[in-house]
C-alpha atoms as a PDB file:
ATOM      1  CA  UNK A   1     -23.435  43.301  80.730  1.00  0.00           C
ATOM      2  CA  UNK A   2     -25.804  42.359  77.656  1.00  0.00           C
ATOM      3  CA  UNK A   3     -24.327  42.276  74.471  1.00  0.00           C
ATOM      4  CA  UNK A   4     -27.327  42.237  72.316  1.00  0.00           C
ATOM      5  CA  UNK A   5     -28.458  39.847  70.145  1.00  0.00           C
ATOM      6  CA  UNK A   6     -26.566  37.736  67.909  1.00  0.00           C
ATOM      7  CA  UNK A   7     -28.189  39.960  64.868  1.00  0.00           C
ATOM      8  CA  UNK A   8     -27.077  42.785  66.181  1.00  0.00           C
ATOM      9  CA  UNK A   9     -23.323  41.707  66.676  1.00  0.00           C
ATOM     10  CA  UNK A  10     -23.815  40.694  62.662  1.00  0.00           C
ATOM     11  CA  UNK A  11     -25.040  43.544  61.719  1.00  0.00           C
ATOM     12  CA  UNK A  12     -22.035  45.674  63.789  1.00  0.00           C
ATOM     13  CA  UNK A  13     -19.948  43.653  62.610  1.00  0.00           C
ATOM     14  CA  UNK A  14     -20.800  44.071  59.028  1.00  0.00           C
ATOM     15  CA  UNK A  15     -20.464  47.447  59.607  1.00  0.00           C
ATOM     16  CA  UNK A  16     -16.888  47.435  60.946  1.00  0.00           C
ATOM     17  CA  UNK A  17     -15.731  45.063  58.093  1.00  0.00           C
ATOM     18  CA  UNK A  18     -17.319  47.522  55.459  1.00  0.00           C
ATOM     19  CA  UNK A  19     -15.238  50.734  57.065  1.00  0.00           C
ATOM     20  CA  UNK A  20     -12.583  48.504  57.420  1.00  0.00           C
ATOM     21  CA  UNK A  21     -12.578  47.168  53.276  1.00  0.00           C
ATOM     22  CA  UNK A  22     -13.268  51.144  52.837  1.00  0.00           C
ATOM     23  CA  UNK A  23      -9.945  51.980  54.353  1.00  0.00           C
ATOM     24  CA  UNK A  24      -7.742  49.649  52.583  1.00  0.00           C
ATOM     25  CA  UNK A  25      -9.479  50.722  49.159  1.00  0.00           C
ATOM     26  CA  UNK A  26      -8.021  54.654  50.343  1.00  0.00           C
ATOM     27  CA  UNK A  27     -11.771  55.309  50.115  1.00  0.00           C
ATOM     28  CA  UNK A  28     -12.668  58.313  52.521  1.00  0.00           C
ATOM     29  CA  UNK A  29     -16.344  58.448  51.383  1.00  0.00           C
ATOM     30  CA  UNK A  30     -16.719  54.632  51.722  1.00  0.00           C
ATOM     31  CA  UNK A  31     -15.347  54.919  55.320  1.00  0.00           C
ATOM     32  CA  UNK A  32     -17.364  58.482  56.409  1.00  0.00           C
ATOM     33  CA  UNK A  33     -20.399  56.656  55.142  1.00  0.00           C
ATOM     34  CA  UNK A  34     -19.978  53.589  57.758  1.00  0.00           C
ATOM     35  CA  UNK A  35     -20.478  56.497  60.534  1.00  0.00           C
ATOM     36  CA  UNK A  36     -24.003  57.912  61.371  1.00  0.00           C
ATOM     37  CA  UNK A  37     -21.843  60.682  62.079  1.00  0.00           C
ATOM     38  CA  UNK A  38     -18.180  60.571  61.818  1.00  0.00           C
ATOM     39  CA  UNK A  39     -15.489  61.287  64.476  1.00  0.00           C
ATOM     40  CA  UNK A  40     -12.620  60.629  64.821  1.00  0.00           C
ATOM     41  CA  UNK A  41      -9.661  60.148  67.770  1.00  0.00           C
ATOM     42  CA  UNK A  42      -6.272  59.100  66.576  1.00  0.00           C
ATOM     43  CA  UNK A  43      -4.560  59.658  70.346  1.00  0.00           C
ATOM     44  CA  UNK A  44      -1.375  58.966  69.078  1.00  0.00           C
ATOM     45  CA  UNK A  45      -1.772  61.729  66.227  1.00  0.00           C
ATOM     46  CA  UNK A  46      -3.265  64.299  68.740  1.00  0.00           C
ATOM     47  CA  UNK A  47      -6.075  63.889  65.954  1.00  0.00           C
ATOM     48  CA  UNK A  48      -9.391  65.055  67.410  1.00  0.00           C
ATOM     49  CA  UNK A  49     -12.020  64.661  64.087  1.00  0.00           C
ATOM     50  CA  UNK A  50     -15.605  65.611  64.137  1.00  0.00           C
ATOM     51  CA  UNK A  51     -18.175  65.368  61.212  1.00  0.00           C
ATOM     52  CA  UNK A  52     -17.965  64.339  57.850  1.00  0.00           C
ATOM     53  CA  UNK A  53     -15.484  66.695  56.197  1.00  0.00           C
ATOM     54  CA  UNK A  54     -13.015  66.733  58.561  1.00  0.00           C
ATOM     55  CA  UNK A  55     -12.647  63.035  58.671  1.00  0.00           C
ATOM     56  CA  UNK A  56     -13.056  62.929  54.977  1.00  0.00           C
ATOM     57  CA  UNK A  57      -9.797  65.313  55.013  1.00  0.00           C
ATOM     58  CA  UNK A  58      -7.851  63.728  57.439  1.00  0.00           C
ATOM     59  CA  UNK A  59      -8.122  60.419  55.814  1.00  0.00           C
ATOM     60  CA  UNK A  60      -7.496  61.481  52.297  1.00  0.00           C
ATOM     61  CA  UNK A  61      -3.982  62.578  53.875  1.00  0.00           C
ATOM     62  CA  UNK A  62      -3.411  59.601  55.458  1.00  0.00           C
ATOM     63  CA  UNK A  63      -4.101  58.030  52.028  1.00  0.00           C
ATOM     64  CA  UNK A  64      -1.958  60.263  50.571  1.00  0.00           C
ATOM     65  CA  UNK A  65       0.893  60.253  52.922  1.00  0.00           C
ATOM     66  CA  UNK A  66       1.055  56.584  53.232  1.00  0.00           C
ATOM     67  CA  UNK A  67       0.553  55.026  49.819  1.00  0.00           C
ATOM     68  CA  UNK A  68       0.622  51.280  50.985  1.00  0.00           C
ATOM     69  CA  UNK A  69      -1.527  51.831  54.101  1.00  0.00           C
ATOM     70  CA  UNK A  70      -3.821  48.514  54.811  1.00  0.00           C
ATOM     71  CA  UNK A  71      -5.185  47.600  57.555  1.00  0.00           C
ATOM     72  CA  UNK A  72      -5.037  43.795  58.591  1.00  0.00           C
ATOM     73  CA  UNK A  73      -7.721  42.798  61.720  1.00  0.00           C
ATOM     74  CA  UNK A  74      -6.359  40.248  64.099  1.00  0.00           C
ATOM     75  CA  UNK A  75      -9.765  39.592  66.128  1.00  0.00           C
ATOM     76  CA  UNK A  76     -13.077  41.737  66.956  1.00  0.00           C
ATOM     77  CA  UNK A  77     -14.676  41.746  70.419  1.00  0.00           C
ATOM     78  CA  UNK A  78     -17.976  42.679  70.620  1.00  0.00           C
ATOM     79  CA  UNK A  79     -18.755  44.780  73.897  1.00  0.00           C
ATOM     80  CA  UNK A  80     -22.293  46.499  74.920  1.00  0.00           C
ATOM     81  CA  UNK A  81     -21.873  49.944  72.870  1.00  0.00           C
ATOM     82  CA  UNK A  82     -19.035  48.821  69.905  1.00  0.00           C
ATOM     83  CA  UNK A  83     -16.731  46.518  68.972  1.00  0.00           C
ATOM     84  CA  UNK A  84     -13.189  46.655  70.123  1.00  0.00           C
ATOM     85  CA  UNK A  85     -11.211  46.000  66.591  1.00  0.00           C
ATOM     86  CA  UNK A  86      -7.706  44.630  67.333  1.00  0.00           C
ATOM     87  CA  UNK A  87      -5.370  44.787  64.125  1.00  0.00           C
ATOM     88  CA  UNK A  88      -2.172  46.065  62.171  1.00  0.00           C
ATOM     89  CA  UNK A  89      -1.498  48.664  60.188  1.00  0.00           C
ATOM     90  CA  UNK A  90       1.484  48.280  57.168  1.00  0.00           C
ATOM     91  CA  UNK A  91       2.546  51.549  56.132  1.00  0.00           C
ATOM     92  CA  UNK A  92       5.433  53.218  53.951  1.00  0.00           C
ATOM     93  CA  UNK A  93       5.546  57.113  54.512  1.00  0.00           C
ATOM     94  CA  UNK A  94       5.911  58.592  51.520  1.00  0.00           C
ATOM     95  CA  UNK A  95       4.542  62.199  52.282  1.00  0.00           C
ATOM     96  CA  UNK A  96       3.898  64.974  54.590  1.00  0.00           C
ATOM     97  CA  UNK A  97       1.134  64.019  57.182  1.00  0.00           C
ATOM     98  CA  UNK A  98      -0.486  66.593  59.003  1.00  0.00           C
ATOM     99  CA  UNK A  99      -0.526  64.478  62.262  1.00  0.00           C
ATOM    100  CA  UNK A 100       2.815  62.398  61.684  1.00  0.00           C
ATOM    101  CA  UNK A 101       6.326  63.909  60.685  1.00  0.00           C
ATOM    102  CA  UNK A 102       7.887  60.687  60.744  1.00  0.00           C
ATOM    103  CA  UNK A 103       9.458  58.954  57.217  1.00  0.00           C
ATOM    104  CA  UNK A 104       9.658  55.432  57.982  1.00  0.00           C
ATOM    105  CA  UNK A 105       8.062  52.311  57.104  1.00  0.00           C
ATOM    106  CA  UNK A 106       6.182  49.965  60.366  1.00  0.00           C
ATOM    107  CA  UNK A 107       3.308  47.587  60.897  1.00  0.00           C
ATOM    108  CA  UNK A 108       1.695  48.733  64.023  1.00  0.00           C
ATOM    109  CA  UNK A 109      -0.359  47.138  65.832  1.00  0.00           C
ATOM    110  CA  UNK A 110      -3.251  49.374  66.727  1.00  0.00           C
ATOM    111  CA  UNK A 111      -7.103  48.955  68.864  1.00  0.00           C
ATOM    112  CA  UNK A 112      -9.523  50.415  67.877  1.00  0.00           C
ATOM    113  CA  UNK A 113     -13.204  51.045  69.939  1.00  0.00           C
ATOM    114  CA  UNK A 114     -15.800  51.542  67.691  1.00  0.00           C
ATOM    115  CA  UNK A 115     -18.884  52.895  69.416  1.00  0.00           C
ATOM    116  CA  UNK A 116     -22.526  52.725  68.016  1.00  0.00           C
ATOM    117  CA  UNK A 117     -25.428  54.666  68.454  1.00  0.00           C
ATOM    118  CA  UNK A 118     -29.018  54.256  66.377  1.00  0.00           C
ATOM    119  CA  UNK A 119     -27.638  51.033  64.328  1.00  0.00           C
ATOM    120  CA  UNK A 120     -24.557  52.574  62.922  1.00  0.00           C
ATOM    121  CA  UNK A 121     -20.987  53.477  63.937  1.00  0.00           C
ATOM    122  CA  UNK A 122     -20.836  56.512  65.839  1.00  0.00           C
ATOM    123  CA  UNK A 123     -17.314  57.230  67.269  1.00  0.00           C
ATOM    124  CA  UNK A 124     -13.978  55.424  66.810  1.00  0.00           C
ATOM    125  CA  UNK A 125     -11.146  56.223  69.007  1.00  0.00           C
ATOM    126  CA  UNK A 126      -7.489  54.625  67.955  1.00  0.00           C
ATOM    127  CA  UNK A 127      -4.979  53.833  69.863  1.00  0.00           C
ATOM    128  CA  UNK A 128      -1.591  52.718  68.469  1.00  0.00           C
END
């Protein structure tokens, strides 16, 4: 399996890093623009997200619901298609969330595959 060239990897991984500094700044528009075009899978959530305004929505009540939410990477693997993000989440629940009814505060560990198509991220599927 090829993983592409070294330039490539940077530039994915730039990428990642970006939508990554996006989230933890509870920036929806920052993170929808890292996406040539955004979707979403949160398995956990049942969350099935496609195109800009739905994940622009779902995040902003993530953000919402979970006032402290950052994300903290651990390592990133870089595969043929996407990088494979391994990290933890802190949270503190604070309000409703559409996908989560749960009031509780948790660092979870989560992995994330980020897939890319025509030089920017294309798909990212989470899995808590």
């Amino acid at each position: 399996m090829a993983l592409g060239s070294p330039e490539l990897a940077r530039k994915r991984e730039t990428i990642v890093r970006a939508h990554i500094d996006a989230e933890n700044r509870h920036d929806p528009a920052g993170v929808v623009a890292t996406f040539h075009h955004p979707k979403y899978e949160v398995m956990p959530m049942g969350a099935n997200l496609d195109g800009p305004q739905a994940v622009s929505e779902f995040l902003s009540g993530v953000f919402h619901g979970f006032p402290d939410f950052t994300a903290h990477v651990s390592s990133l693997t870089h595969a043929e298609n996407g990088i494979v993000v391994e990290s933890h989440y802190r949270d503190t629940q604070a309000g409703v969330v559409r996908y989560s009814t749960r009031r509780t505060q948790r660092r979870r560990a989560i992995l994330c595959d980020l897939r890319f198509r025509r030089g920017t991220a294309a798909q990212r599927a989470s899995v808590f």
